[in-house]
Every structure is written in C-alpha cells, then in structure tokens.
Protein backbone atom coordinates (compact mmCIF):
# COMPACT_ATOMS: atom_id res chain seq x y z
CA UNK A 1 -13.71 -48.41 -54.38
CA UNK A 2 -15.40 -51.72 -55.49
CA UNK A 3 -15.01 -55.37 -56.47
CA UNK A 4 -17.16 -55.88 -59.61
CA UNK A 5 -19.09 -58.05 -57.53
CA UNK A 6 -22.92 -57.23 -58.28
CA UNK A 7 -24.92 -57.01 -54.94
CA UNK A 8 -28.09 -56.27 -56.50
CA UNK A 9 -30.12 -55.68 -59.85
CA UNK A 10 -32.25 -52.87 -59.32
CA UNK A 11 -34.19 -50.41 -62.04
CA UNK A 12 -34.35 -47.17 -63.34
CA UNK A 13 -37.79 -46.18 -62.74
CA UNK A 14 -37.92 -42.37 -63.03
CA UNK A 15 -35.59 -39.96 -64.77
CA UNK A 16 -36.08 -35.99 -63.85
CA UNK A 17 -33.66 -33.05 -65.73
CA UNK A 18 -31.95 -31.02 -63.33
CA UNK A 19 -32.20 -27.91 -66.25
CA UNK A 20 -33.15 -27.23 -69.60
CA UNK A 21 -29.84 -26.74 -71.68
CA UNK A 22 -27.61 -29.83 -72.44
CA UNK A 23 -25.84 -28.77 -70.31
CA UNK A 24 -27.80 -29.71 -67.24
CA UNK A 25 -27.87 -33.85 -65.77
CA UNK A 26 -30.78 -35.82 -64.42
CA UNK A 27 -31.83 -36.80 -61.68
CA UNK A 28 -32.58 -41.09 -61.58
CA UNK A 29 -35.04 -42.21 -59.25
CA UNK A 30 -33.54 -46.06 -58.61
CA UNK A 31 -35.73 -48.97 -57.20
CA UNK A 32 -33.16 -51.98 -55.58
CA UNK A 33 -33.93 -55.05 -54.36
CA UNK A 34 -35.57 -56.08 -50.70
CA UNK A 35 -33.77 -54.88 -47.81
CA UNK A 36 -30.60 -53.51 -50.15
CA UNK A 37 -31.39 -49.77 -48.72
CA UNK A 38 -31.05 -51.17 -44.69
CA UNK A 39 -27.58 -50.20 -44.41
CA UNK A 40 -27.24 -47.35 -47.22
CA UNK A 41 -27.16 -43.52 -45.71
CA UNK A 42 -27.33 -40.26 -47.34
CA UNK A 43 -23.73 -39.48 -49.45
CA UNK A 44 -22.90 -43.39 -49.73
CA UNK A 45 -21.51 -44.35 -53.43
CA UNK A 46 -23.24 -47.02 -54.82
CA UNK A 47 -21.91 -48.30 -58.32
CA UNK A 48 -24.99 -48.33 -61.31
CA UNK A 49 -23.73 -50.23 -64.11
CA UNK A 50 -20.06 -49.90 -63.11
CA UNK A 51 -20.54 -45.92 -63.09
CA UNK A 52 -20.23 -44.64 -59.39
CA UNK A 53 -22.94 -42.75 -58.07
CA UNK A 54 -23.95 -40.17 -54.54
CA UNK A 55 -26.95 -41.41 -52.96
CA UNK A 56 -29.18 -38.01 -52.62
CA UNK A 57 -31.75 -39.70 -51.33
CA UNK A 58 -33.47 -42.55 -50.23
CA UNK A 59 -36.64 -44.29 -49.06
CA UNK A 60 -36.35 -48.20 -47.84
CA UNK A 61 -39.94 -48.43 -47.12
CA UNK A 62 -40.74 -47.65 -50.92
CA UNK A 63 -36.53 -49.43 -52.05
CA UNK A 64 -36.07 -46.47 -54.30
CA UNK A 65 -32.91 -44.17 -53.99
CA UNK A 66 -32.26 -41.00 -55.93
CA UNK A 67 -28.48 -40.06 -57.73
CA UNK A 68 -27.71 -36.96 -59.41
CA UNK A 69 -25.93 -37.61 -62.92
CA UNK A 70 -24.03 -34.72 -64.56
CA UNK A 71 -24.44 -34.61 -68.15
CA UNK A 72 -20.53 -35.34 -68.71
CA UNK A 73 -21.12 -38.67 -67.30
CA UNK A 74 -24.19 -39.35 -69.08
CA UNK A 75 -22.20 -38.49 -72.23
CA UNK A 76 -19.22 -40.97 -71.21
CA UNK A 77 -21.50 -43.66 -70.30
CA UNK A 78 -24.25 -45.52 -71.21
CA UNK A 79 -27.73 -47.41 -69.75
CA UNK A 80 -28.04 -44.79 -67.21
CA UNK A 81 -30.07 -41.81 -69.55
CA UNK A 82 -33.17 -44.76 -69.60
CA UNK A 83 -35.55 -46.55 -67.52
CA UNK A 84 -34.68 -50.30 -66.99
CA UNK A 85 -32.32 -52.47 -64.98
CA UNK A 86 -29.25 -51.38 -63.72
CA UNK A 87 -26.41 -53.81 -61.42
CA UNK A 88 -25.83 -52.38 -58.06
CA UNK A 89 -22.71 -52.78 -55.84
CA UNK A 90 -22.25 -50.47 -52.74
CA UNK A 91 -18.69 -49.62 -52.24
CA UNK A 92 -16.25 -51.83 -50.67
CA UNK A 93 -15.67 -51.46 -46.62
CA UNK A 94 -12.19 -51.89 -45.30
CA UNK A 95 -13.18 -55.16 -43.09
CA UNK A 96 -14.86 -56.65 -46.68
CA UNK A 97 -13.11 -59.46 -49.19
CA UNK A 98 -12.00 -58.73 -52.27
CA UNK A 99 -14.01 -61.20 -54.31
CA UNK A 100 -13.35 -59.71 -57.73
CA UNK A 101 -10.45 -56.72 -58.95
CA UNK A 102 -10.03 -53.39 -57.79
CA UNK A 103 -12.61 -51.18 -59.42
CA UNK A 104 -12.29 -47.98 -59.28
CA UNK A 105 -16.28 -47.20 -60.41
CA UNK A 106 -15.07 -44.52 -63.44
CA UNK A 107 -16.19 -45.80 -66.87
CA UNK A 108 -12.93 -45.58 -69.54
CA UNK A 109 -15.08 -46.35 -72.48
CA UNK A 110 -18.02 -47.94 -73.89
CA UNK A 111 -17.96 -50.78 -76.01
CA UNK A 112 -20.63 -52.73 -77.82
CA UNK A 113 -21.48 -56.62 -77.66
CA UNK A 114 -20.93 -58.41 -80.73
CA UNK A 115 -21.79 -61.56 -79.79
CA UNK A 116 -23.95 -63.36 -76.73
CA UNK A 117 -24.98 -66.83 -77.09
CA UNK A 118 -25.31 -69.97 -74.86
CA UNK A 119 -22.46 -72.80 -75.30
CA UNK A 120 -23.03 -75.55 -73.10
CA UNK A 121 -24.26 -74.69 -69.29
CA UNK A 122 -22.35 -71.33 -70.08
CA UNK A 123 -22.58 -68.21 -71.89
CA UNK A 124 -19.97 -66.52 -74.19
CA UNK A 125 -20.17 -62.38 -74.24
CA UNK A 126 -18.15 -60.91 -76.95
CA UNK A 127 -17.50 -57.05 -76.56
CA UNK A 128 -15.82 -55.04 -79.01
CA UNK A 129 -13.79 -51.93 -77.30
CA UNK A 130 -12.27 -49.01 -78.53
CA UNK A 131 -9.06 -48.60 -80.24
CA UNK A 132 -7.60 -46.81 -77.25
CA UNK A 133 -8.29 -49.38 -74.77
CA UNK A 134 -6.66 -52.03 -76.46
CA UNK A 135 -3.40 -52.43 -74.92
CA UNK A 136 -4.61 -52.62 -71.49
CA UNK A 137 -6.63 -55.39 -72.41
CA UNK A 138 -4.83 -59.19 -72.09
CA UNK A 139 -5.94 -63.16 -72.35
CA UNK A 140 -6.69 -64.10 -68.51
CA UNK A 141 -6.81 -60.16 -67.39
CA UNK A 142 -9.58 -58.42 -65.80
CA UNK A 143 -11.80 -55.79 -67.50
CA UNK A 144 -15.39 -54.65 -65.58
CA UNK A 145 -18.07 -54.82 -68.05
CA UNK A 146 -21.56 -52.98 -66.45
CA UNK A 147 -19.96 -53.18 -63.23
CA UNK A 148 -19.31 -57.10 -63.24
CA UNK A 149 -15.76 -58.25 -62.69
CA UNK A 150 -15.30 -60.76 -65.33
CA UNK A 151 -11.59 -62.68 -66.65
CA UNK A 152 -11.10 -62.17 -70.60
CA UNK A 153 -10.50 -65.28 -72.39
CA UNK A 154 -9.59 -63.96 -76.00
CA UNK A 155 -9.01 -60.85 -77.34
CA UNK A 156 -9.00 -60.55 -80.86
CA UNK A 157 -7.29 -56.95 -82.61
CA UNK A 158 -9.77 -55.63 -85.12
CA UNK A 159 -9.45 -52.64 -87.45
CA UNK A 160 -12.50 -50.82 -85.25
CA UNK A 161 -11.37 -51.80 -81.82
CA UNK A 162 -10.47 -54.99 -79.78
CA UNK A 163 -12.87 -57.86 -79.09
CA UNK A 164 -12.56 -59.56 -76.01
CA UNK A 165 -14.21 -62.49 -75.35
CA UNK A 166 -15.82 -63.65 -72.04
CA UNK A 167 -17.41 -66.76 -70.30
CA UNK A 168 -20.17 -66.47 -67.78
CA UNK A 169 -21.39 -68.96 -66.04
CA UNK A 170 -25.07 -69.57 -65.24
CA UNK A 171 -25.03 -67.77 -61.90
CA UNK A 172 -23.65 -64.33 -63.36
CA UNK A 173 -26.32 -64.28 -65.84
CA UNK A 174 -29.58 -64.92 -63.67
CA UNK A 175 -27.70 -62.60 -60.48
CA UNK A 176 -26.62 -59.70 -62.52
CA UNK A 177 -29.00 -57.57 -65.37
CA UNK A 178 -26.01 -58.85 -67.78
CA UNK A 179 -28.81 -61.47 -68.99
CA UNK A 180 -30.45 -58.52 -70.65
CA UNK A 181 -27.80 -58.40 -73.12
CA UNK A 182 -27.91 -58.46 -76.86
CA UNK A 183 -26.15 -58.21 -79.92
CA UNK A 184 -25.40 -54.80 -80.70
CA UNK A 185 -26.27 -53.65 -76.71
CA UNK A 186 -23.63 -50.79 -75.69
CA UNK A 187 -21.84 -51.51 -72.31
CA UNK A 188 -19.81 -49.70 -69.69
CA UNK A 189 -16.12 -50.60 -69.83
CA UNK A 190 -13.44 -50.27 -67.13
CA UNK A 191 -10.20 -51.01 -67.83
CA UNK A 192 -7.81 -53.32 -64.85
CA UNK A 193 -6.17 -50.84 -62.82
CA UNK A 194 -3.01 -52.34 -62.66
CA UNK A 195 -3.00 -52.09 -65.94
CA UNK A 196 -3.13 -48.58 -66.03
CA UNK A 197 -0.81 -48.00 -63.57
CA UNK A 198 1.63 -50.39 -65.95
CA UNK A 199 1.02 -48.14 -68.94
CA UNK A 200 1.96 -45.17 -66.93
CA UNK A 201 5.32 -46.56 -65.40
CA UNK A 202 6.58 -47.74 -68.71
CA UNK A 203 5.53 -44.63 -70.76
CA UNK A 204 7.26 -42.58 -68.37
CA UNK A 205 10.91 -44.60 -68.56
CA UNK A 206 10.73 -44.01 -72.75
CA UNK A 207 10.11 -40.39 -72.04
CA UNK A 208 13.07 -40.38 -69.81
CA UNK A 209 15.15 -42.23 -71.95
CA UNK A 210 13.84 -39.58 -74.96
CA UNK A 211 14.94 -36.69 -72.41
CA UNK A 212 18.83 -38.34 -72.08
C-alpha cells in the first residue's frame, strides 16, 4: 500500500532480459537517491512510477537496487522497459500519515499527456485516459499519475478517452521526475480506489434488481 507521495526520483540505469522469448521480463538495475536504500531490505515493495515492485537486490554503498519485471507488467505499463528517471515511494508503514490517497501500486491504464505548460507559479498537466476509465474519474477526485497523488480539476469527455486536467505546484515538479514530462509522453494511471469499490457496489444492486 502507498500514498502517491514521491520519496525519491531515482533512474533506470541498467535493463537485463530474464529470457529470450517475449515471453520472458527484465531485470532493472535502479539507482535512488542518497541514503534512500538505509532502511530498504531484501523483498520490500517499492513503487517505480506508480507500478509496485520486489526489491531482489540491493547495494547502498553503490544506491542501486535490482526488481524483476514480468513481461505482463511491462506490457500494462509504461517508462519502466527504458533507462531514465523513475519516482520512488517505499510502501506505507502502519505508524506512517496518509499524506496523499490510498494507492494500491497496480497500474489500471496508461494515458498520454496532451498538454503541459506553465501558468503563473504553477503548472497545468493535461492527460487524456482511456475510454474505460472514464467514469471513475470526477472534478476534485484523486487519480495517481506516475505514482504522484494529484486532485483533478477538469475532466473533459472526448470521443478517444477522458482528459483530466491537473495543477502542480512548483514543488511537485522539481521533487518528482513529473518535470520530465511532455506533450505526447505516455503515463501510468491509477484509478481512486474508492472509486472502484463505488463502481462495484452499484453494478452489483442493478444486477440484483435484473435477477428480481
């Protein structure tokens, strides 16, 4: 379990394929920041770009840490199959605050932003979604975009998906590898989980209602 709050930008610096068919993952060798490894052990999840991950290995004198990624997740996500940076959040301890939403660390789709610019001091990120993540998307909801828990301000229903529309102040952008961002850069999207949970209870009352 996480919070969408980034802990540290760290990098890609060293992909490895576990086989030779498609059907085989990698294996990402992961530099973090300074002193992020002191408290990690072997087996720990850490989050990469919103995507939860198995620490296999790891090396604080050198601040690199390996993760094993099966090739379904490479195929459901995106920004992990290349070197370059990646957000890090460990997962949440009981004792910890809840800074952000509950984040479960599975990706539910990948969208594509349509739109980063500066306005003001801030910055608004526009990020079209897929069809089938529309309706758990709402003005003022949560949504995890590359790991970072972020509040939508508008969402816009398009013929090819739903935009949503975000603000980020300046601190997000210099403390998370969001700054990286262009138009046209694909993201990892995870959906509120309340909001699933919502979709679930009220699907199942029209089924029972179609059963009377």
């Amino acid at each position: 379990m996480f919070t969408g709050i980034i802990t540290g930008v760290g990098r890609i610096v060293a992909l490895h394929d576990l086989g030779s068919s498609l059907q085989h993952g990698k294996r990402l060798t992961i530099e973090a920041p300074a002193g992020y490894l002191d408290d990690v052990g072997l087996g720990d999840s850490i989050a990469l770009n919103g995507a939860c991950m198995t620490v296999t290995t790891f090396d604080p004198a050198s601040r690199q840490f390996t993760i094993d990624i099966s090739a379904e997740s490479l195929d459901k996500t995106c920004g992990l199959d290349q070197p370059g940076p990646v957000n890090l959040e460990k997962a949440l301890r009981a004792h910890a605050r809840l800074g952000g939403h509950i984040v479960s660390g599975h990706v539910d789709g990948v969208g594509s932003v349509s739109r980063f610019e500066q306005i003001g001091e801030s910055w608004e990120l526009c990020v079209l979604a897929p069809p089938a993540l529309a309706k758990y998307l709402a003005y003022k909801g949560s949504i995890t975009i590359n790991g970072v828990s972020l509040t939508v301000n508008r969402v816009t229903d398009l013929a090819e998906g739903c935009e949503v529309s975000i603000n980020l102040i300046p601190h997000t952008v210099q403390n998370t590898a969001l700054g990286s961002l262009k138009a046209g850069s694909r993201v990892n999207l995870e959906i509120d989980t309340v909001a699933r949970y919502v979709e679930r209870m009220l699907g199942a009352g029209l089924n029972l209602k179609d059963k009377a």
